[in-house]
Protein backbone atom coordinates (compact mmCIF):
# COMPACT_ATOMS: atom_id res chain seq x y z
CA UNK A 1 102.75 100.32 80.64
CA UNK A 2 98.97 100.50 81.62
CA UNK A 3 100.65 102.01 85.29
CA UNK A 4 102.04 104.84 83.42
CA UNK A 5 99.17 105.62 81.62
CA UNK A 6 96.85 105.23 84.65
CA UNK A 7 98.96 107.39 86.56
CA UNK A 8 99.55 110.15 83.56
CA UNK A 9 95.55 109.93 83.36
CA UNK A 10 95.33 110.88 87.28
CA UNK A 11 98.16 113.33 87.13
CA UNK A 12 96.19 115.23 83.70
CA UNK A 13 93.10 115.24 85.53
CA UNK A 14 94.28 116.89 88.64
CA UNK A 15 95.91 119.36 86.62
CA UNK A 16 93.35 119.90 84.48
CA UNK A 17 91.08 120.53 87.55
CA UNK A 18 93.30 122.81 89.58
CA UNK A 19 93.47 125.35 86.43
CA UNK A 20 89.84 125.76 86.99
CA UNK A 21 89.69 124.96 90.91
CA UNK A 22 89.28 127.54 93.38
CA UNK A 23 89.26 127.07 96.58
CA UNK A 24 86.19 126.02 98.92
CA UNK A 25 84.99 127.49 102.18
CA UNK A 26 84.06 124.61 104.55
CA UNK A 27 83.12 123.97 107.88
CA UNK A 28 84.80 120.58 108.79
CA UNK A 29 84.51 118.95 112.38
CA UNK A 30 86.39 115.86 113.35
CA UNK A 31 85.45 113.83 116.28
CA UNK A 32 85.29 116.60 119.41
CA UNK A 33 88.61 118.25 119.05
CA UNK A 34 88.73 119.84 115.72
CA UNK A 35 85.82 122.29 114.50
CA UNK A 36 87.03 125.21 112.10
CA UNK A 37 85.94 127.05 108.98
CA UNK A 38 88.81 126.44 105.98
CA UNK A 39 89.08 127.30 102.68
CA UNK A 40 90.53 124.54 101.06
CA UNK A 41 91.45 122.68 97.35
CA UNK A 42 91.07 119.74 99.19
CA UNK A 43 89.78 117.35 102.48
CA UNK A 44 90.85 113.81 101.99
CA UNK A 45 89.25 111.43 104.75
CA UNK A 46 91.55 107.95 104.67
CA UNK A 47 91.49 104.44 106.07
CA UNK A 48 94.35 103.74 103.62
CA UNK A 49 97.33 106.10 102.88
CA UNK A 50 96.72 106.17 99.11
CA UNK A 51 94.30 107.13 96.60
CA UNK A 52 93.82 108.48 92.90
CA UNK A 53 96.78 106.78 90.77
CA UNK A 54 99.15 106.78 93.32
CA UNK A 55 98.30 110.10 94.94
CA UNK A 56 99.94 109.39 99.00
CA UNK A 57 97.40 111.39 100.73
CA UNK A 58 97.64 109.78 104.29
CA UNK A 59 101.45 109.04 105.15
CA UNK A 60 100.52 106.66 108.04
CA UNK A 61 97.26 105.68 107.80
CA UNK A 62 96.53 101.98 108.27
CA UNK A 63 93.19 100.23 107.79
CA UNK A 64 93.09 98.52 110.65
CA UNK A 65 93.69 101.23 113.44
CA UNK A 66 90.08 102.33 113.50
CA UNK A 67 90.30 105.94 112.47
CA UNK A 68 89.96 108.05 109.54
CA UNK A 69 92.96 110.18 108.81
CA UNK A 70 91.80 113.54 107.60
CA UNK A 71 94.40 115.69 105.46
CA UNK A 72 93.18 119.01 104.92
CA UNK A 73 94.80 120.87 101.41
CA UNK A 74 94.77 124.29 102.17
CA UNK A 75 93.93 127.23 99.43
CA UNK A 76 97.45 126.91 97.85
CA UNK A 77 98.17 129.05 95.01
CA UNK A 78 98.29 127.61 91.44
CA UNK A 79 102.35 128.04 91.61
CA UNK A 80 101.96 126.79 95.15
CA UNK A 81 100.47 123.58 93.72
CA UNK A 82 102.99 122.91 90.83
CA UNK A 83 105.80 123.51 93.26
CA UNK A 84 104.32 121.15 95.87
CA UNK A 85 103.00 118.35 93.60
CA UNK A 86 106.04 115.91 94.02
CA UNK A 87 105.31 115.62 97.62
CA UNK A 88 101.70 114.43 97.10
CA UNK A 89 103.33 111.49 95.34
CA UNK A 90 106.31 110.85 97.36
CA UNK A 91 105.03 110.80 100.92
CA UNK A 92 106.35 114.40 102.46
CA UNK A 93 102.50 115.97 101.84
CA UNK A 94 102.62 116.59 105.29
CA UNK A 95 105.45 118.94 104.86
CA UNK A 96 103.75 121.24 103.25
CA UNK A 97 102.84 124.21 105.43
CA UNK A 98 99.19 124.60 104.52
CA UNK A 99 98.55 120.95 104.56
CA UNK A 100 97.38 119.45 108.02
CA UNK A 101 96.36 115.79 109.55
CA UNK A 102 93.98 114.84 111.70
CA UNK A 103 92.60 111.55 112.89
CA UNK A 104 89.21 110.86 114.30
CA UNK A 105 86.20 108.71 113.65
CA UNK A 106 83.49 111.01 112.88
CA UNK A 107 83.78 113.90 109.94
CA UNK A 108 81.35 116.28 109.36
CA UNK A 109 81.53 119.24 106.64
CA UNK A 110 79.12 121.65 105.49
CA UNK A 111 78.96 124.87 103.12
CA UNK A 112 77.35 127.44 101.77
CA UNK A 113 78.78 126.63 98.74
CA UNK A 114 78.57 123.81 96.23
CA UNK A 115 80.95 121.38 96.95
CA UNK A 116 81.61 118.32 95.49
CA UNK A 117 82.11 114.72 96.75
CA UNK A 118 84.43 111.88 95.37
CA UNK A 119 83.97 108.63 96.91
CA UNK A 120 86.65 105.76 95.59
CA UNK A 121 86.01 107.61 92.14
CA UNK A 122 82.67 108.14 92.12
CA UNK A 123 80.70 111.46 92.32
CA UNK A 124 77.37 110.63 95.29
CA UNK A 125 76.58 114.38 95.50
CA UNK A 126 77.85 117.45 97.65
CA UNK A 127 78.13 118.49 100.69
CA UNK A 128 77.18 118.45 103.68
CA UNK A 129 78.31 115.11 104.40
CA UNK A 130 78.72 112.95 107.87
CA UNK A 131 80.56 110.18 108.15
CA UNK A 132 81.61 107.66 111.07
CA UNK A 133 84.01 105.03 111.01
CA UNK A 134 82.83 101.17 111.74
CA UNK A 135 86.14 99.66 113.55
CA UNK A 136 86.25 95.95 112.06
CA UNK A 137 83.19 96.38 110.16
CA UNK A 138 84.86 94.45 107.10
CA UNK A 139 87.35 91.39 107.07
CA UNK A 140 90.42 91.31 105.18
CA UNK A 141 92.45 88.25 104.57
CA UNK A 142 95.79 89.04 103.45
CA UNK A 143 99.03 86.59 103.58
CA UNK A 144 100.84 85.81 106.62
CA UNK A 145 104.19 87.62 107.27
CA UNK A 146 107.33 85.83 105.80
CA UNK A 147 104.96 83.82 103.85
């Protein structure tokens, strides 16, 4: 019961915020191979393939591999959005045609415009940002397999 409702929360907030979203023009660089202006609704920049309620933003990202996985959500349409929403949740995001993945371990964006950060939930500011991944910066026990 408190899943659903966490997940109806996240899935009334996004809505809420594309009705009122338009898309951002950002410069975004990743590592040395990837340096482009985009207009995008969003940039998620993963260690982990999930975030917001369930939200499967990084089909193949795993902690441990020592990169960010960057998945850039092109300027979609409002009926673009709507149509493509299942596919945020069940793992084809990456099907999309104006969604694209990156990986790298530096990520830099910048623009003229206001942009807005969310960090785990939280709100630290706006752009520009830079941020570098610390391989095995932080330990993580987890059970042994079969156990």
């Amino acid at each position: 019961m408190a899943s659903t409702r966490l997940f109806l929360s996240f899935i009334m907030a996004t809505l809420i915020s594309l009705v009122r979203y338009e898309g951002k023009r950002i410069r975004l660089r990743v590592d040395d191979h990837f340096d482009e202006e985009v207009v995008v609704l969003n940039v998620a920049v993963a260690n982990g393939q999930y975030h917001g309620g369930g939200m499967w933003v990084a089909p193949g990202a795993d902690p441990s591999d020592g990169l960010f996985h960057v998945t850039i959500i092109g300027d979609l349409s409002l009926p673009e959005v709507f149509y493509y929403l299942p596919k945020l949740y069940n793992g084809k995001i990456l099907q999309v045609k104006r969604v694209r993945s990156l990986t790298g371990k530096k990520v830099e964006a910048l623009s003229d415009e206001r942009v807005l950060l969310d960090v785990d939930g939280e709100q630290p500011g706006c752009l520009p940002v830079k941020i570098e991944i610390i391989p095995s910066a932080l330990r993580v026990l987890r059970p042994e397999a079969g156990a």
